[in-house]
N, C-alpha and C. Protein backbone atom coordinates (compact mmCIF):
# COMPACT_ATOMS: atom_id res chain seq x y z
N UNK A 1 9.32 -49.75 73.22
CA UNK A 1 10.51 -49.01 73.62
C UNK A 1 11.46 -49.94 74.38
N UNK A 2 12.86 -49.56 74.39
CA UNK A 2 13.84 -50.68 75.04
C UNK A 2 13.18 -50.35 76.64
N UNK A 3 13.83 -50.95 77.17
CA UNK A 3 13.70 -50.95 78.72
C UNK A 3 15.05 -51.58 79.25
N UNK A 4 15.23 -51.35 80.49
CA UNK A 4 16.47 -51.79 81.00
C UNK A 4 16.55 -52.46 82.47
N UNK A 5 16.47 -53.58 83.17
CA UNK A 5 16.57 -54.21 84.14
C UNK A 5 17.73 -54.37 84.97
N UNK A 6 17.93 -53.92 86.16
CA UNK A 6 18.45 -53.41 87.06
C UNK A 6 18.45 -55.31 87.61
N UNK A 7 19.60 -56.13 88.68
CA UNK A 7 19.13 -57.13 89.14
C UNK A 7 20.57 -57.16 89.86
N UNK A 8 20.60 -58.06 91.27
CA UNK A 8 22.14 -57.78 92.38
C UNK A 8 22.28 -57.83 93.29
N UNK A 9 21.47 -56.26 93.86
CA UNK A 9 21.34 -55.93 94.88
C UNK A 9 20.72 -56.78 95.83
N UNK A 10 21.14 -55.88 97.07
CA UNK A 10 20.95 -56.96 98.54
C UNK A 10 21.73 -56.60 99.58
N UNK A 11 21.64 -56.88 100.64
CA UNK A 11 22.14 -56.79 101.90
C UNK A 11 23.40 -57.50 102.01
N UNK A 12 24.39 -56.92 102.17
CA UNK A 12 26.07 -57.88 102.40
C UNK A 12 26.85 -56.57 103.38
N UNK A 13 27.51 -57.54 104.37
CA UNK A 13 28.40 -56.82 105.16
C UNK A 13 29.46 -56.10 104.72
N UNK A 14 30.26 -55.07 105.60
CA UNK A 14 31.41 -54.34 105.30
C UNK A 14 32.74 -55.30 104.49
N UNK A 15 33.07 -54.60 103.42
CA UNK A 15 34.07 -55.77 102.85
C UNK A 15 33.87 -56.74 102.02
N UNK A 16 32.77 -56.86 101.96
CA UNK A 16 31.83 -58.12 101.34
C UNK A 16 31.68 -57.59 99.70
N UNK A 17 31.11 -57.93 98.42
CA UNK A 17 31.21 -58.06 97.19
C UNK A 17 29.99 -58.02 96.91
N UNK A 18 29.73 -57.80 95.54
CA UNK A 18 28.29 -58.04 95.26
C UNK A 18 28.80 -57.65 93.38
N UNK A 19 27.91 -57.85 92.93
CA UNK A 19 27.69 -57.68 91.06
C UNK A 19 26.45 -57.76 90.78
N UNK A 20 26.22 -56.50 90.31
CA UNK A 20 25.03 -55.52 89.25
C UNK A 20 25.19 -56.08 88.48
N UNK A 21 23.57 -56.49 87.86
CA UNK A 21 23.53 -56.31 86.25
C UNK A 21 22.86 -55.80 85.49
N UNK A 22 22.62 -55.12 84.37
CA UNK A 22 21.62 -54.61 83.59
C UNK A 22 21.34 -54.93 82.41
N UNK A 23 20.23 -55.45 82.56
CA UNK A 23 20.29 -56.01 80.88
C UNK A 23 18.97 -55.21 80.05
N UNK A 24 18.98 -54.71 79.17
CA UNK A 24 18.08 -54.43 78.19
C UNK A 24 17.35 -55.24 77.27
N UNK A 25 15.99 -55.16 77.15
CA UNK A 25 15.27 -56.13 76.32
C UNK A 25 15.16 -56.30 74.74
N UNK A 26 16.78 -55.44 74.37
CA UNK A 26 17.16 -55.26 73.06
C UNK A 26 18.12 -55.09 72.85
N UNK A 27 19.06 -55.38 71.98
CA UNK A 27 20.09 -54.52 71.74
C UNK A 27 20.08 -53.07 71.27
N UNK A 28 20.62 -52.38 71.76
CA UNK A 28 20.72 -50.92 71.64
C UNK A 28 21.72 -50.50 70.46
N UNK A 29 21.18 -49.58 69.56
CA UNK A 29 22.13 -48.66 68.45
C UNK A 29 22.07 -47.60 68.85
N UNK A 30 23.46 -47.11 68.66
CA UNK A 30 24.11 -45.33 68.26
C UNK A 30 24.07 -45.34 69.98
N UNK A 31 25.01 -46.00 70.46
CA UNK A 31 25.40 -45.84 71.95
C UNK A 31 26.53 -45.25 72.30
N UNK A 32 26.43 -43.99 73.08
CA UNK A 32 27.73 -42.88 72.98
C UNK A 32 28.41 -43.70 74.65
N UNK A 33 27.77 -44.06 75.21
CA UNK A 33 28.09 -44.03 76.65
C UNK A 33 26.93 -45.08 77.77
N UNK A 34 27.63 -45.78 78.50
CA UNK A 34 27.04 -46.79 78.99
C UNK A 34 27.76 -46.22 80.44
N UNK A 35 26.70 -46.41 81.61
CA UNK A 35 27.16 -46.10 82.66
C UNK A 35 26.52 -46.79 83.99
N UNK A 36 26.57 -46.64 85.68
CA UNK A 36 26.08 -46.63 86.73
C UNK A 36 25.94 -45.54 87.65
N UNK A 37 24.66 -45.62 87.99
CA UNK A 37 24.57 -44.35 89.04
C UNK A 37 23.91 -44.51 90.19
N UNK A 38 24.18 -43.98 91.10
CA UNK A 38 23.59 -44.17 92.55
C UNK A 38 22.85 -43.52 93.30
N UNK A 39 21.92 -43.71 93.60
CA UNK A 39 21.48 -42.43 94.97
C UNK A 39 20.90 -42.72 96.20
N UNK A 40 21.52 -42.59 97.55
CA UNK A 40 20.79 -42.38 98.65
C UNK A 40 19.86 -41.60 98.93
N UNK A 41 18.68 -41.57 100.23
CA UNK A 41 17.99 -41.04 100.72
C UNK A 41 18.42 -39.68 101.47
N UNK A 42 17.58 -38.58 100.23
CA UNK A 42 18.23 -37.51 100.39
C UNK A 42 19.16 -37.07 99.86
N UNK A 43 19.80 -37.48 98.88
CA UNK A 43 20.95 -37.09 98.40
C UNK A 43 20.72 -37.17 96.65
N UNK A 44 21.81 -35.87 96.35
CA UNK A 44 21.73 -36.11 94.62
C UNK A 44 22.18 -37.50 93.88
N UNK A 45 21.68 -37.97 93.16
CA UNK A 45 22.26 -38.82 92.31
C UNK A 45 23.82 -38.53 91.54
N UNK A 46 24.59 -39.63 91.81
CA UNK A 46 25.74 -39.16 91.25
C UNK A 46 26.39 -40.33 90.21
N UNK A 47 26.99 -40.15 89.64
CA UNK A 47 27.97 -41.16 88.39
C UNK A 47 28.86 -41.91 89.62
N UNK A 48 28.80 -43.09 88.97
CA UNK A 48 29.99 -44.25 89.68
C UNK A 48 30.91 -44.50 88.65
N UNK A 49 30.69 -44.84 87.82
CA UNK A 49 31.59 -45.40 86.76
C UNK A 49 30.58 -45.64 85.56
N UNK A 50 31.28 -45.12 84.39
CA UNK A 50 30.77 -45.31 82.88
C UNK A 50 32.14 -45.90 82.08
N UNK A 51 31.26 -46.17 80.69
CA UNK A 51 32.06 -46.76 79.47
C UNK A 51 31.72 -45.63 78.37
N UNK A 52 32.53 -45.14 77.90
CA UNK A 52 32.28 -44.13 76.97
C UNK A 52 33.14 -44.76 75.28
N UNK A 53 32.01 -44.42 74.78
CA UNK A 53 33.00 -45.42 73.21
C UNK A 53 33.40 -44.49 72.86
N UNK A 54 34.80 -45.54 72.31
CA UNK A 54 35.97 -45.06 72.11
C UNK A 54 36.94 -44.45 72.77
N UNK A 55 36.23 -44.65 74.57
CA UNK A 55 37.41 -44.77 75.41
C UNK A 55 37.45 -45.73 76.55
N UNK A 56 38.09 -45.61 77.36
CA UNK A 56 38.23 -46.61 78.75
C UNK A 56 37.51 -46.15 79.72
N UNK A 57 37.26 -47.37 80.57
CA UNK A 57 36.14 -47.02 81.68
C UNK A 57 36.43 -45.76 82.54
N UNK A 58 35.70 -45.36 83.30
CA UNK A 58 35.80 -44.20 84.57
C UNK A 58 35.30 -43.96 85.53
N UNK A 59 35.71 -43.59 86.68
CA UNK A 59 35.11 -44.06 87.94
C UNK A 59 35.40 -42.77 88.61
N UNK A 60 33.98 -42.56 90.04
CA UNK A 60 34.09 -41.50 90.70
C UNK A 60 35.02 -41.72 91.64
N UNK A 61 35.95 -41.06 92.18
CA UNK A 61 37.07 -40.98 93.06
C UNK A 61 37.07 -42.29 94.51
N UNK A 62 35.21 -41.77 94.85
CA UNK A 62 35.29 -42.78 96.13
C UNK A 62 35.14 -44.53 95.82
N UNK A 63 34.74 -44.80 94.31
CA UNK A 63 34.91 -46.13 94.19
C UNK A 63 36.01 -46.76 93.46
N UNK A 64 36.90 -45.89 92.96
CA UNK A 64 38.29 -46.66 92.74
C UNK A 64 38.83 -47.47 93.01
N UNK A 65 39.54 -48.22 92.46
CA UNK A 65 40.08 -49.62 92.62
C UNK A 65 39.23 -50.67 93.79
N UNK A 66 37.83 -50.00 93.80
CA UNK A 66 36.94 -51.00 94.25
C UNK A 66 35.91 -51.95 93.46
N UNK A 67 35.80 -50.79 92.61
CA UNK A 67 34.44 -51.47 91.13
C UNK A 67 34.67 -51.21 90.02
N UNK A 68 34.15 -52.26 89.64
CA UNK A 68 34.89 -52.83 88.08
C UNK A 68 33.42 -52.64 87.17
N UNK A 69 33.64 -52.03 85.75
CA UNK A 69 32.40 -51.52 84.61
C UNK A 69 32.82 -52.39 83.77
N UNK A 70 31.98 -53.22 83.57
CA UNK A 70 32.09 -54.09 82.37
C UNK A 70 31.03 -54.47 81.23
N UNK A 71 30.98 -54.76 79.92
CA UNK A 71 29.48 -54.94 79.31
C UNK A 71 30.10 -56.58 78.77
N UNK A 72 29.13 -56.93 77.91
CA UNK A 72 28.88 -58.11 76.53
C UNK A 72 29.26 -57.72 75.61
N UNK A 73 29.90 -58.13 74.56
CA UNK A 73 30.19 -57.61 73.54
C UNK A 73 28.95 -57.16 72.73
N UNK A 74 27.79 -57.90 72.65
CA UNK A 74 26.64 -57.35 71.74
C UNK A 74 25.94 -55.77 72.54
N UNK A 75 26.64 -55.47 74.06
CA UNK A 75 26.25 -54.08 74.75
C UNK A 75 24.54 -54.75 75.14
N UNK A 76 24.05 -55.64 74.93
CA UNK A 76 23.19 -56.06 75.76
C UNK A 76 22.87 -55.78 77.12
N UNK A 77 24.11 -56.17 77.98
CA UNK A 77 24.40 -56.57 79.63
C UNK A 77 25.26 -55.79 79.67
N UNK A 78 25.38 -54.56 81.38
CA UNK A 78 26.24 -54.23 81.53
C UNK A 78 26.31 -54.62 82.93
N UNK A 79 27.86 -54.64 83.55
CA UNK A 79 27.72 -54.94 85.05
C UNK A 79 28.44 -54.18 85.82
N UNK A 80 28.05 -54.26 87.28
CA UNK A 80 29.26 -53.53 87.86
C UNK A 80 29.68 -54.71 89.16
N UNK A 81 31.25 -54.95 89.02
CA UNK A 81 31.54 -55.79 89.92
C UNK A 81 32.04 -54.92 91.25
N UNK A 82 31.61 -55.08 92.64
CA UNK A 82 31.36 -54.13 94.03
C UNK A 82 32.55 -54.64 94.90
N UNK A 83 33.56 -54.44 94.93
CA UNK A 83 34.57 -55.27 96.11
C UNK A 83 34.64 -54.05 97.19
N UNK A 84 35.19 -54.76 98.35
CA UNK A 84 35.46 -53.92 99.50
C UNK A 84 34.32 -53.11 99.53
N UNK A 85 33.20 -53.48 99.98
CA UNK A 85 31.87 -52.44 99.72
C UNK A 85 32.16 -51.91 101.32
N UNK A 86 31.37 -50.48 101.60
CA UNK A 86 31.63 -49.96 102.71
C UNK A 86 30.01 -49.43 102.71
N UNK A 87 29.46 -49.21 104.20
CA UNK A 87 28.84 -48.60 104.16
C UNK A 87 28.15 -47.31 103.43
N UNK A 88 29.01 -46.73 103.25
CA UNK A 88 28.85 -45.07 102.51
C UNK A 88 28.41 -45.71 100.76
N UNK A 89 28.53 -46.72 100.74
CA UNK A 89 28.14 -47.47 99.20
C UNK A 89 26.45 -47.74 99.42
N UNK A 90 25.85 -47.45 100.36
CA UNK A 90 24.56 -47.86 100.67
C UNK A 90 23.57 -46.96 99.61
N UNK A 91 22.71 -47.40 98.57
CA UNK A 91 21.94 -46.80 97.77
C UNK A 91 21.11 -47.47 96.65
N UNK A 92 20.62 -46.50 95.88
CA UNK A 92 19.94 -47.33 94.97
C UNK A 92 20.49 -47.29 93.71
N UNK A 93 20.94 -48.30 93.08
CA UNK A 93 21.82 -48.10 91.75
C UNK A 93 21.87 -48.57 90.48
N UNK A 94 21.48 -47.57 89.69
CA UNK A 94 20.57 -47.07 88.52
C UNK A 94 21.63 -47.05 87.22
N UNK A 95 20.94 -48.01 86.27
CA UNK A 95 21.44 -48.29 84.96
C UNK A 95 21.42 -46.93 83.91
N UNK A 96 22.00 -46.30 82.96
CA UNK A 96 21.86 -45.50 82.15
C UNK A 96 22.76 -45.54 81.21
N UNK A 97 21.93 -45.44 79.68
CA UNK A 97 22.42 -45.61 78.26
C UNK A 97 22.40 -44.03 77.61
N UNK A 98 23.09 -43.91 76.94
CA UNK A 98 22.74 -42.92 76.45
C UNK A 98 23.54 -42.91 74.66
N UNK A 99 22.93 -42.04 74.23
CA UNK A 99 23.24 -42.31 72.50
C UNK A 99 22.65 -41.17 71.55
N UNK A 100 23.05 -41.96 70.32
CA UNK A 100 22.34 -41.17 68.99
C UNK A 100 21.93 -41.85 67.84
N UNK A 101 20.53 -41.47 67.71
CA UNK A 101 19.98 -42.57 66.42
C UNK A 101 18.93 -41.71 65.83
N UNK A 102 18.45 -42.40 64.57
CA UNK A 102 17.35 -41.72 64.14
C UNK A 102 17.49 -40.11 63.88
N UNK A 103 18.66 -39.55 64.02
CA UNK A 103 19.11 -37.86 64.43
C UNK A 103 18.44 -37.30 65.72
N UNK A 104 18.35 -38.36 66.94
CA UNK A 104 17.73 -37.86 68.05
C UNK A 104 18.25 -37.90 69.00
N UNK A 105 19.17 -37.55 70.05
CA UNK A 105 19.76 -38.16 71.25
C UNK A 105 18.43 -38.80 72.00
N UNK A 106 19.16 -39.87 72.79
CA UNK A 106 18.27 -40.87 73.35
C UNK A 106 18.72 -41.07 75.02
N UNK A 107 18.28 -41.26 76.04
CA UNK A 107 18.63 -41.56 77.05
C UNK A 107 17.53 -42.64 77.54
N UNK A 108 18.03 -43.89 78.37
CA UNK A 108 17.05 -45.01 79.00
C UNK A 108 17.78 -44.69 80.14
N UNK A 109 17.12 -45.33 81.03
CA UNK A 109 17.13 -45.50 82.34
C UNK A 109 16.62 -46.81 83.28
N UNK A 110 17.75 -47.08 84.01
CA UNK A 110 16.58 -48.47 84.76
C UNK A 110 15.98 -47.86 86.00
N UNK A 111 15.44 -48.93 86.46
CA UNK A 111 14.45 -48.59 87.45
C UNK A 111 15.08 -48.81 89.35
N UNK A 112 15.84 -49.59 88.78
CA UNK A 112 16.92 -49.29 90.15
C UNK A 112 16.77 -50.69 90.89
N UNK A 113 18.04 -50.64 91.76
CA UNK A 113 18.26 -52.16 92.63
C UNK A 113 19.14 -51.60 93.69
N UNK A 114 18.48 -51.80 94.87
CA UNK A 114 19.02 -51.95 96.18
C UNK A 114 20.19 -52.49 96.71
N UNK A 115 21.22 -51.20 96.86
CA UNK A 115 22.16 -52.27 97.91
C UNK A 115 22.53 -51.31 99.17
N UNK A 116 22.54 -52.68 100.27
CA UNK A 116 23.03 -51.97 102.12
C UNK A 116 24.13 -52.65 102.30
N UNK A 117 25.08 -51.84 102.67
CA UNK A 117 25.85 -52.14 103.14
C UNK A 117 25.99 -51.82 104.82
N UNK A 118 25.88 -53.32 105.67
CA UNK A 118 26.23 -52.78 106.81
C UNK A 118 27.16 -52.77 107.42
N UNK A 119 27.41 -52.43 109.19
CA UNK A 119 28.65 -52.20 109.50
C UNK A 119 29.14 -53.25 110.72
């Protein structure tokens, strides 16, 4: 089965930058949507920003014009570039593919990578 590797994360101060990556140990077919997601302790998991084919990237309100969704052209690697990180960005943040193949919808998931932001 594909799998997907989470790699980035780390400890960087207020303001400070950082870049996610995720790479899969395959290339992936029948991919509707490529995305990032986050979750703190205690809290629901929520969408940061996805790539949806056949349209342009999208981002949740509080990371706007802070982080940038980008892939590889073969959809191998996807990344997320982190500027102006703030505390409230503190979590664990989780790769997800999702698609259609075989006549089956498919969803992967990574396993997650740490980032703190302190103050």
């Amino acid at each position: 089965q594909v799998q997907l590797v989470e790699s980035g994360g780390g400890l960087v101060q207020a303001g400070g930058s950082l870049r996610l990556s995720c790479a899969a140990s395959r290339r992936i077919y029948g991919i509707n949507a490529m995305g990032w997601y986050r979750q703190a302790p205690g809290k629901q998991r929520e969408l940061v920003a996805s790539i949806i084919s056949g349209g342009s990237p999208n981002y949740a309100d509080s990371v706007k014009g802070r982080f940038t969704i980008s892939r590889d052209n073969a959809e191998i690697t996807v990344y997320l570039q982190m500027n102006s990180l703030k505390p409230e960005d503190t979590a664990s943040y989780y790769c997800n593919v999702r698609g259609y193949v075989d006549y089956k919808n498919f969803e992967v998931w990574g396993q997650g990578t740490l980032v703190t932001v302190s103050s």
